[in-house]
N, C-alpha and C. Protein backbone atom coordinates (compact mmCIF):
# COMPACT_ATOMS: atom_id res chain seq x y z
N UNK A 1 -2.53 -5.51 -13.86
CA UNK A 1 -3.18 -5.02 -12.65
C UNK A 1 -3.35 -6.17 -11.66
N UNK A 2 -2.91 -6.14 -10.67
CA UNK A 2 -3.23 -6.46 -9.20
C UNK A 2 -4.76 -7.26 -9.24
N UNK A 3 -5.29 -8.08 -8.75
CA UNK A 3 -6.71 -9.08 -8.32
C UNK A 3 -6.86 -8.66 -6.60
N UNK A 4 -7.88 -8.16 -6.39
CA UNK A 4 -8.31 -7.88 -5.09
C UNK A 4 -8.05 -9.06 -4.25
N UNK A 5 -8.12 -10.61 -4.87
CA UNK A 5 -8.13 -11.63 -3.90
C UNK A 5 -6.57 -12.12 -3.60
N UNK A 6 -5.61 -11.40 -4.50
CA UNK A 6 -4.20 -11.32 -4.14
C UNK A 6 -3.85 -10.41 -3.02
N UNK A 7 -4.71 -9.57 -2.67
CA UNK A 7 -3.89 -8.60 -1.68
C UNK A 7 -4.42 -9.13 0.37
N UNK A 8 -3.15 -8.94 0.77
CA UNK A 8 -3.60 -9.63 2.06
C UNK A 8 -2.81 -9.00 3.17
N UNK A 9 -3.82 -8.70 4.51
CA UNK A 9 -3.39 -7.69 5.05
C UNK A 9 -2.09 -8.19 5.64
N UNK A 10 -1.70 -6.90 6.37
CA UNK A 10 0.40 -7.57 7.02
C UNK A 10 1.32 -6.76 5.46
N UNK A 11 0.29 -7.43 4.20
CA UNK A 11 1.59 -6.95 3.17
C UNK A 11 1.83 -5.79 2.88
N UNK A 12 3.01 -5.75 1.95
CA UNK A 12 3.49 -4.29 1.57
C UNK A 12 3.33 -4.65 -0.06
N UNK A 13 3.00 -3.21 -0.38
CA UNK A 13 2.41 -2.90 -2.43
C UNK A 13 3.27 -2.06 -2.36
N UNK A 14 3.60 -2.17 -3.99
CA UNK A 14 4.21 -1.25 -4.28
C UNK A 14 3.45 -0.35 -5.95
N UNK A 15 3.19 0.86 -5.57
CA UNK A 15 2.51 1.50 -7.02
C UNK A 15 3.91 1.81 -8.22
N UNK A 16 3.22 2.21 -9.21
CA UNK A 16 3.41 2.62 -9.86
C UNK A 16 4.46 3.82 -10.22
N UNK A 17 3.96 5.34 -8.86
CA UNK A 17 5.16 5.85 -8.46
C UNK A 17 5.99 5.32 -7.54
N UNK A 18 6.43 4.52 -6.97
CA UNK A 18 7.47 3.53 -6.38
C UNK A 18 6.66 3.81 -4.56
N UNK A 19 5.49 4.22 -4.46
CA UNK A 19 5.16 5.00 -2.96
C UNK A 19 4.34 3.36 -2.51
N UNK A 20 4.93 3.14 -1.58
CA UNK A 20 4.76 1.66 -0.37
C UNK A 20 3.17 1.74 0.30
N UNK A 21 2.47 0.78 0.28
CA UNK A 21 1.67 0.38 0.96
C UNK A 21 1.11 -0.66 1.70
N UNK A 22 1.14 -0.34 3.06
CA UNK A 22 1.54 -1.59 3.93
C UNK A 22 -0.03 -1.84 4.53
N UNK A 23 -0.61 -2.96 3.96
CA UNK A 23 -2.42 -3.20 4.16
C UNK A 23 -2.65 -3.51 5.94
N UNK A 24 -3.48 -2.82 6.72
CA UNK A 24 -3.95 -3.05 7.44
C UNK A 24 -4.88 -3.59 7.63
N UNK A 25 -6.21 -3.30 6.60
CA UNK A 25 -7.37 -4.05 6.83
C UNK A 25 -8.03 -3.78 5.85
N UNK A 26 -9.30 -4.64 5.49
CA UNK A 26 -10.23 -3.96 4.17
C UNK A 26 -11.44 -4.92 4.18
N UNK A 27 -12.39 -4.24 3.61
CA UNK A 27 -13.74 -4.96 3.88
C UNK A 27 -14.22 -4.85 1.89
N UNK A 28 -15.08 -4.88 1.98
CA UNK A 28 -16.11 -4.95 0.80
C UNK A 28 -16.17 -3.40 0.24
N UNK A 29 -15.53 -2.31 0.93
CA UNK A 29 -15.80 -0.99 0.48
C UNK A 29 -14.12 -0.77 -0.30
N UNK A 30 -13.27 -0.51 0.44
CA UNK A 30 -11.98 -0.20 0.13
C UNK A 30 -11.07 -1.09 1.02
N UNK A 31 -9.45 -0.29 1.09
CA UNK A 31 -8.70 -0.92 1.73
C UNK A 31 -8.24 0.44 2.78
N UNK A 32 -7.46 -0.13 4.26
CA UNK A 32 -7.13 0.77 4.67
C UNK A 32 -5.33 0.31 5.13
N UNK A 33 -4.98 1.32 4.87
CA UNK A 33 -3.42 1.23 4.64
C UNK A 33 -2.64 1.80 5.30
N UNK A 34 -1.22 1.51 5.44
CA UNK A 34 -0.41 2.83 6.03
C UNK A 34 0.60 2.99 4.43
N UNK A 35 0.63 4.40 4.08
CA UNK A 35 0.94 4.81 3.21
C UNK A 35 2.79 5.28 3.88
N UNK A 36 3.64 4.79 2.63
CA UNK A 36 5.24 5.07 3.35
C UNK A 36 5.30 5.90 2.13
N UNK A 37 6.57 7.48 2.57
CA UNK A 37 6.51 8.08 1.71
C UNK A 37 8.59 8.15 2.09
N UNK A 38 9.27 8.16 1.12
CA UNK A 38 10.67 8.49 1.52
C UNK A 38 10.96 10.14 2.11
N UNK A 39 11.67 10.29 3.30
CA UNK A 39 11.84 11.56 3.35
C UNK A 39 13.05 11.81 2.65
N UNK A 40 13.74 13.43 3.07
CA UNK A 40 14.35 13.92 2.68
C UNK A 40 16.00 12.89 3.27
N UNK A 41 15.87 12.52 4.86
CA UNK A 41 16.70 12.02 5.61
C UNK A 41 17.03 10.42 4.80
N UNK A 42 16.49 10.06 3.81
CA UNK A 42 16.25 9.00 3.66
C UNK A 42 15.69 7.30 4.30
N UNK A 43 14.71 7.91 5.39
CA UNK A 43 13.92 7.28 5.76
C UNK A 43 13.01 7.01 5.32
N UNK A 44 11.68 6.79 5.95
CA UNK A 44 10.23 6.45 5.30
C UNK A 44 9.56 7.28 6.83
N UNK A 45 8.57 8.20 5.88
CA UNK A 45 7.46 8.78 6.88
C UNK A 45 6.17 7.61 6.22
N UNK A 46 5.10 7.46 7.39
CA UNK A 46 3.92 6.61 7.57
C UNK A 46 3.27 7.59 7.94
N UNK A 47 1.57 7.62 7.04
CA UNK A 47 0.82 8.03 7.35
C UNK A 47 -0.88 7.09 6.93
N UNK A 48 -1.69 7.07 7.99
CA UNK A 48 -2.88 6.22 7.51
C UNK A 48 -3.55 6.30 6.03
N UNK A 49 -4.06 5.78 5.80
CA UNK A 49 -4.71 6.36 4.39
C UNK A 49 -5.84 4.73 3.79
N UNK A 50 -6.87 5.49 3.57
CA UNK A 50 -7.84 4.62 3.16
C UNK A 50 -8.35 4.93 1.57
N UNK A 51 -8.37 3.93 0.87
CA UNK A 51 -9.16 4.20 -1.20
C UNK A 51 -9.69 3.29 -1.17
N UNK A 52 -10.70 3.10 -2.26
CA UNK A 52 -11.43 2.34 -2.29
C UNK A 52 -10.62 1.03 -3.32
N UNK A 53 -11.56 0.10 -3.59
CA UNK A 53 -10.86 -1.10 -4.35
C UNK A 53 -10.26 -0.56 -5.56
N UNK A 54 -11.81 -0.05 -6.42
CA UNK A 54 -10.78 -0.21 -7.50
C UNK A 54 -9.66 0.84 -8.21
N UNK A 55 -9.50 1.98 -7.12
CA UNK A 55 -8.25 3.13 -6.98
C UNK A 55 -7.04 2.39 -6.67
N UNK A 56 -7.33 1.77 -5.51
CA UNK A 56 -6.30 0.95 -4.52
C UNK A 56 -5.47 0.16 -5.88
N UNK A 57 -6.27 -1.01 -6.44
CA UNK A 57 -5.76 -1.96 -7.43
C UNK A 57 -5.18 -1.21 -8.78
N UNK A 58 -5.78 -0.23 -9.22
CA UNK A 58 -5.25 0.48 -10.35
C UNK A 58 -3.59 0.81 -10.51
N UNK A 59 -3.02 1.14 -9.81
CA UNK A 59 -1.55 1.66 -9.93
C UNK A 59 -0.88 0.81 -9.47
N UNK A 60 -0.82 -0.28 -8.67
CA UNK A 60 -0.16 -1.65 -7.89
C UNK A 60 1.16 -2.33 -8.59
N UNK A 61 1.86 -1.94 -8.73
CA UNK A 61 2.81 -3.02 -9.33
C UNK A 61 2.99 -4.72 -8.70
N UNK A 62 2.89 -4.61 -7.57
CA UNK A 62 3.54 -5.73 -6.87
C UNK A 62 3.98 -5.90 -5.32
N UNK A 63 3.64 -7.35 -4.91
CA UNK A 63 4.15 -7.33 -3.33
C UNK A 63 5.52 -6.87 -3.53
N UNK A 64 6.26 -6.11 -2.19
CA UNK A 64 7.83 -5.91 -2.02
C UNK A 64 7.72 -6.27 -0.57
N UNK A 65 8.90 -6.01 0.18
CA UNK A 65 9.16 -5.94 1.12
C UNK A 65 8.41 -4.95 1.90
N UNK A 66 8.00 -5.05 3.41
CA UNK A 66 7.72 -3.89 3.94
C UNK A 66 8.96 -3.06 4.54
N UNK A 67 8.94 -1.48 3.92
CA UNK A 67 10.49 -0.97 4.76
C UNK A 67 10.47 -1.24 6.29
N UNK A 68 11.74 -0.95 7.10
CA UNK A 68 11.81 -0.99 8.42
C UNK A 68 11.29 0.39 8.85
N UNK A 69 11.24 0.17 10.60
CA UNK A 69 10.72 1.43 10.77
C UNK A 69 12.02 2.29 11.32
């Protein structure tokens, strides 16, 4: 599992089901994110999305790349 003091905003996570999260900001409560989901076109749809820490850290595999837009 992921350490809260590893994650830093700008980056991109990657969970567990392979679904991208690109950190915008986070305080002492949770993190707030833009969540990338692959479409059908094989792009990436973005949508906001905020969890708290220790949801956020639970499924994390690892920094990746952030996709393009």
């Amino acid at each position: 599992m992921m350490q809260r003091h590893s994650i830093l905003a700008g980056k991109c996570y990657r969970d567990r089901l392979g679904a991208i999260y690109r950190v915008v900001g986070f305080d002492g409560n949770g993190v707030q994110c833009i969540l990338y989901h692959r479409t059908h076109q094989g792009g990436f749809a973005e949508r906001e999305h905020s969890q708290s820490w220790p949801d956020f850290l639970e499924d994390l595999q690892g920094e990746v790349e952030c996709p393009l837009p």
